[in-house]
C-alpha atoms as a PDB file:
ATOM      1  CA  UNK A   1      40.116 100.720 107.973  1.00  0.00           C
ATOM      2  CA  UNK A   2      42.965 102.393 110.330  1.00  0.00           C
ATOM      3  CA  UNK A   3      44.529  98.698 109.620  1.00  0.00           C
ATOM      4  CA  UNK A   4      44.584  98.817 105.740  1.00  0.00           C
ATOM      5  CA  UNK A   5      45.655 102.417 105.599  1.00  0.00           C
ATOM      6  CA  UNK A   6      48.817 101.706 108.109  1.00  0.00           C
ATOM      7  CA  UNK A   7      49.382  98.991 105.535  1.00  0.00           C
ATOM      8  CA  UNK A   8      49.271 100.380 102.573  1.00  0.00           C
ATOM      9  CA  UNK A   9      51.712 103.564 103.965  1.00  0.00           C
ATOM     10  CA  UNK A  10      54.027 100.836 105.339  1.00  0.00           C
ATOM     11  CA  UNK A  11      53.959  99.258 102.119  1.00  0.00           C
ATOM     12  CA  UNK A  12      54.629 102.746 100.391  1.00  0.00           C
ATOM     13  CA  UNK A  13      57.444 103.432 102.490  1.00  0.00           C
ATOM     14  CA  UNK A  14      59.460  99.848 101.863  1.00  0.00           C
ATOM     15  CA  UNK A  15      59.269 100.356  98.129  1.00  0.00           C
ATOM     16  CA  UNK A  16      60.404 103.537  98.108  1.00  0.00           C
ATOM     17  CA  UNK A  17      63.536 102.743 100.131  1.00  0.00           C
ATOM     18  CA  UNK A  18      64.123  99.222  98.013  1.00  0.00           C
ATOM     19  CA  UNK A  19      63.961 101.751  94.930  1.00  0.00           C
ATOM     20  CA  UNK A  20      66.617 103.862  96.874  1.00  0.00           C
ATOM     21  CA  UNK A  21      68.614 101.222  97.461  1.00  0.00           C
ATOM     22  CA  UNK A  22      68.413  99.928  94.056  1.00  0.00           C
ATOM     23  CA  UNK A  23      69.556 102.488  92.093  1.00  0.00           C
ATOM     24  CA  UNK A  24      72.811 103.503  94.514  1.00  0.00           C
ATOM     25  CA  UNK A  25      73.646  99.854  93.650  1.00  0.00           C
ATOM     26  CA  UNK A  26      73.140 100.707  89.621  1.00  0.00           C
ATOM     27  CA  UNK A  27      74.833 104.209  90.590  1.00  0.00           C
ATOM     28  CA  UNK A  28      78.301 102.133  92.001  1.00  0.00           C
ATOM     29  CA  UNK A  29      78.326  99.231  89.435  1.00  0.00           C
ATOM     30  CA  UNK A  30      79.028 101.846  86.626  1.00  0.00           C
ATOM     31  CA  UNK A  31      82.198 102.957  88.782  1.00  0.00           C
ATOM     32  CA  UNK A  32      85.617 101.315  87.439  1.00  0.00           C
ATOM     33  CA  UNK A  33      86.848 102.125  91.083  1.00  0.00           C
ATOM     34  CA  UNK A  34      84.241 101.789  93.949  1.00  0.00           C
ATOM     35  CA  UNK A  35      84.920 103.746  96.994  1.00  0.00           C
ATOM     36  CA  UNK A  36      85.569 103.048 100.752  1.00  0.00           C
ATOM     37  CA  UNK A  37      82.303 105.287 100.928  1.00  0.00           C
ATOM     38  CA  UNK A  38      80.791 103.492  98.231  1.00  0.00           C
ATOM     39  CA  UNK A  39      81.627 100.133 100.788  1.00  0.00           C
ATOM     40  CA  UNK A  40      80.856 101.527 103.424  1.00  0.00           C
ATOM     41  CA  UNK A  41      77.492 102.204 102.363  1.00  0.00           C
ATOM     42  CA  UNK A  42      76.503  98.840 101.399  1.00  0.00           C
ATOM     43  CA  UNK A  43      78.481  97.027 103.323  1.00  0.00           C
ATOM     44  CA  UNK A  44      75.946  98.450 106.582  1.00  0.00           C
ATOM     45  CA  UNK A  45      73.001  97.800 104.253  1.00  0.00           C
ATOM     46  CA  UNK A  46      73.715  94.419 103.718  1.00  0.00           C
ATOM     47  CA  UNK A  47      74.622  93.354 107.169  1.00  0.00           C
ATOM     48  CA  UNK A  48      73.555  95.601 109.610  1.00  0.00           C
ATOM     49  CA  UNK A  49      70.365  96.798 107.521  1.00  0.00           C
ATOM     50  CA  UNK A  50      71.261 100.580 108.611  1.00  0.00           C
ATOM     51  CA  UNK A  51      71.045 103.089 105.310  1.00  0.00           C
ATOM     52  CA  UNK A  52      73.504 106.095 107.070  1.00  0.00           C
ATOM     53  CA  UNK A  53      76.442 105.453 108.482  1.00  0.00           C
ATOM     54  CA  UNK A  54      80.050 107.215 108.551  1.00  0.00           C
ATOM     55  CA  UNK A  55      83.489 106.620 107.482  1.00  0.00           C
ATOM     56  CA  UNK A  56      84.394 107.572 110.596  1.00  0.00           C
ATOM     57  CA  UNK A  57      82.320 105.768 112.688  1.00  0.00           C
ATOM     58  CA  UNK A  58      83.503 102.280 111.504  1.00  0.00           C
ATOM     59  CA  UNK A  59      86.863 103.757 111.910  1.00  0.00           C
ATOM     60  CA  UNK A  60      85.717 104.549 115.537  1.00  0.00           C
ATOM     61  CA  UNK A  61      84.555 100.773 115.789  1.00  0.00           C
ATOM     62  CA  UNK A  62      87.604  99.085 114.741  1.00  0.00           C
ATOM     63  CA  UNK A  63      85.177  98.309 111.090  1.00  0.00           C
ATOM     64  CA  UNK A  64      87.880  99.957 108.864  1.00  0.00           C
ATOM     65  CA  UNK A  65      91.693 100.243 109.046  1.00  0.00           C
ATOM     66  CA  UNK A  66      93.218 103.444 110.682  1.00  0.00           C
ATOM     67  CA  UNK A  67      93.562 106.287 108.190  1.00  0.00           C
ATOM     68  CA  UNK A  68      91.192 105.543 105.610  1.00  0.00           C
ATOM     69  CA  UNK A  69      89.179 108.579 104.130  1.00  0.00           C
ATOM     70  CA  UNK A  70      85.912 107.827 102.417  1.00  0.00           C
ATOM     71  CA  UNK A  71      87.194 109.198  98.956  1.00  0.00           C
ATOM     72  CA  UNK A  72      89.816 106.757  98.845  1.00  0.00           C
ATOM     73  CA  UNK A  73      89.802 104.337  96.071  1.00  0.00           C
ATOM     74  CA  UNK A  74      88.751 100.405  97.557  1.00  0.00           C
ATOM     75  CA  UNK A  75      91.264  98.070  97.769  1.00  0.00           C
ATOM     76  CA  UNK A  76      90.566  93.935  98.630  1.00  0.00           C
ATOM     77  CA  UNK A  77      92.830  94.463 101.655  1.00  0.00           C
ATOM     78  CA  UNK A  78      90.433  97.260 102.836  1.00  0.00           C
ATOM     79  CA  UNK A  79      87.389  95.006 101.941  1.00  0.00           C
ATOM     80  CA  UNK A  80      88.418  92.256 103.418  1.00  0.00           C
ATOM     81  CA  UNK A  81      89.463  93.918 106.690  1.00  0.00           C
ATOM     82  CA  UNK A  82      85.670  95.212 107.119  1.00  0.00           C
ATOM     83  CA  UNK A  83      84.134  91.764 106.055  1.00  0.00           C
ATOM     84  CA  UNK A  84      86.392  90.049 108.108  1.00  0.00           C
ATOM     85  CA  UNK A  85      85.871  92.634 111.224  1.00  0.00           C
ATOM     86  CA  UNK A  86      82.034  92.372 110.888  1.00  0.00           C
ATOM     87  CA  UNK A  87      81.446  88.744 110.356  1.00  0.00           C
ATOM     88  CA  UNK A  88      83.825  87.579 113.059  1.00  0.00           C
ATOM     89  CA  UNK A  89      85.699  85.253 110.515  1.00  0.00           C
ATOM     90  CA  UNK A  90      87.724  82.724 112.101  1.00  0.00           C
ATOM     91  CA  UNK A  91      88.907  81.165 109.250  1.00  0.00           C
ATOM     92  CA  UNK A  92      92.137  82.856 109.475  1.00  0.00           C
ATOM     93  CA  UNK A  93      94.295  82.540 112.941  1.00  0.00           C
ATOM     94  CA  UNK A  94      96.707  85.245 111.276  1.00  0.00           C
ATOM     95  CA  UNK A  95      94.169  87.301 111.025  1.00  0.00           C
ATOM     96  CA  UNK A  96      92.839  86.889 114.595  1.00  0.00           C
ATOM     97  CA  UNK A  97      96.107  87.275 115.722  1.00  0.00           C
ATOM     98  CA  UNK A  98      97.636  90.410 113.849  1.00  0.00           C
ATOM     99  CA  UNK A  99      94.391  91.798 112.133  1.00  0.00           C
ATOM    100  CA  UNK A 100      95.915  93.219 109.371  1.00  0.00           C
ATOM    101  CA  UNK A 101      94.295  93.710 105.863  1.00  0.00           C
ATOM    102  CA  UNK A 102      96.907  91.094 104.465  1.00  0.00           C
ATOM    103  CA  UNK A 103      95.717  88.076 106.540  1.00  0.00           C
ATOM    104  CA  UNK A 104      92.004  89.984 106.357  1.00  0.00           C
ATOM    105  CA  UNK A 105      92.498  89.019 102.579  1.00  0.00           C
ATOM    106  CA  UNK A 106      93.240  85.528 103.092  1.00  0.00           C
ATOM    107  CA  UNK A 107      90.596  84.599 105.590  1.00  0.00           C
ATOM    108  CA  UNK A 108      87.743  86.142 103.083  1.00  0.00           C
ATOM    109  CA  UNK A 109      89.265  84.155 100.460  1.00  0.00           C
ATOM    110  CA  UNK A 110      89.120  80.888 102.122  1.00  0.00           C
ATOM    111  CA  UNK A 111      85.197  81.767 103.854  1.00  0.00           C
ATOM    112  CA  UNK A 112      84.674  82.292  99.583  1.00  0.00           C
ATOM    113  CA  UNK A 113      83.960  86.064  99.949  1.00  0.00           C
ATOM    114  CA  UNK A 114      86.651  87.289  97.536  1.00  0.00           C
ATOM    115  CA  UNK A 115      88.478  85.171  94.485  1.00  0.00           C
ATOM    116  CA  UNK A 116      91.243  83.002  94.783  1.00  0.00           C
ATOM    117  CA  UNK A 117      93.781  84.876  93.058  1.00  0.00           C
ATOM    118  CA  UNK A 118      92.720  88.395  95.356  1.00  0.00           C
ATOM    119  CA  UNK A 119      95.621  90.578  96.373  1.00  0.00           C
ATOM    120  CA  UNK A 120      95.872  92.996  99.592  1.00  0.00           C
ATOM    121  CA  UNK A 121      96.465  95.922  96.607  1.00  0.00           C
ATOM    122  CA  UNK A 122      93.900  94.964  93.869  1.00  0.00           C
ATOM    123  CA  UNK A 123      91.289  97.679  93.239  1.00  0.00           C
ATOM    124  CA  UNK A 124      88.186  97.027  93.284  1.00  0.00           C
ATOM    125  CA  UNK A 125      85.170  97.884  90.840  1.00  0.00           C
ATOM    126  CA  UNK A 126      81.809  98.481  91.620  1.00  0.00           C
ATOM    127  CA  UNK A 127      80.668  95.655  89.909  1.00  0.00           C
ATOM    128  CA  UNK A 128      83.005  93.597  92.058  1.00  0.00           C
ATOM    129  CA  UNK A 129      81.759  95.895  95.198  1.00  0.00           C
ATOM    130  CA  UNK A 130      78.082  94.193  94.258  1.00  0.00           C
ATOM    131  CA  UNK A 131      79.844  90.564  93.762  1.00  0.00           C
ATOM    132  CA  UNK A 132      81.178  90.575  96.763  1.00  0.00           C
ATOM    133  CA  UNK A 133      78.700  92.257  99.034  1.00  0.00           C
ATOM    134  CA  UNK A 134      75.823  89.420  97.492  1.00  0.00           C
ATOM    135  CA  UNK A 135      78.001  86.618  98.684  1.00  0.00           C
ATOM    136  CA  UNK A 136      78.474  88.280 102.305  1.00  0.00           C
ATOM    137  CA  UNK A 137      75.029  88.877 102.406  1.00  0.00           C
ATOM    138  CA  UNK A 138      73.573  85.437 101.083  1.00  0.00           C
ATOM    139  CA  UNK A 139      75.243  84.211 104.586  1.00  0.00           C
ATOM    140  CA  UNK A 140      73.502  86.551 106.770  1.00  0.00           C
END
C-alpha cells in the first residue's frame, strides 16, 4: 500500500511539473523576441534538467557572454555562445580558439543547431527559441 501511494504522489508531482513546463514553452512561443532569460530558462531544462537557474550564474560559469542582462533581447550570437559552451562543440576550431559569439554562430550552424543563413545579430523569436532548443535537446 505505502508502495502505490509513493507512486501515485510521484506520479502527481511529474505531471504537474511537465504541465509547468509546458505552458512557459506556450508562454515564450507567443514572444516576437525571446529573452536571454527566456533562454536561459530552457536552455537548463533541456540539457541540464534543472528548472531555476540565474542569469548570473551562467555568466559566473563562462555559459553566457560577459555583460548580458536577462532582459536583454536574444540574439543567435548569444544562443549560439551558450549551446556551443554547454555541448562542448568542436565543430568549430575558431571557436575553440577565440570563443566568441561570431565563431559560436558558425560552429552551431555546421553541428545543425541554428539555420544556414544565421547571423551573430539576428533576433530571435520564441518560436525559434523552441526550434532550436528541440534540436539541442534531441542530441542529448
Amino acid at each position: 500500500m505505502r508502495t502505490i501511494i509513493i507512486l501515485i504522489l510521484t506520479l502527481c508531482m511529474v505531471t504537474a511539473t511537465f504541465a509547468q513546463t509546458a505552458t512557459l514553452a506556450l508562454k515564450i512561443s507567443q514572444k516576437e523576441r525571446a529573452t536571454v532569460e527566456d533562454a536561459v530558462i530552457l536552455f537548463v531544462q533541456v540539457t541540464k534538467g534543472i528548472t531555476q537557474v540565474k542569469t548570473e550564474q551562467l555568466i559566473e560559469q563562462g555559459l553566457l557572454p560577459k555583460g548580458v542582462q536577462a532582459d536583454t533581447p536574444l540574439t543567435k550570437g548569444i544562443l549560439a555562445y551558450m549551446i556551443a559552451k554547454q555541448t562542448g562543440i568542436t565543430h568549430s576550431l575558431m571557436f575553440n580558439i577565440f570563443k566568441s559569439k561570431r565563431y559560436a554562430v558558425s560552429a552551431c550552424i555546421a553541428a545543425g543547431y541554428l539555420p544556414p543563413n544565421s547571423g551573430e545579430y539576428d533576433p530571435v523569436s520564441g518560436v525559434e527559441l523552441l526550434e532550436v532548443l528541440g534540436r539541442v535537446g534531441g542530441e542529448e
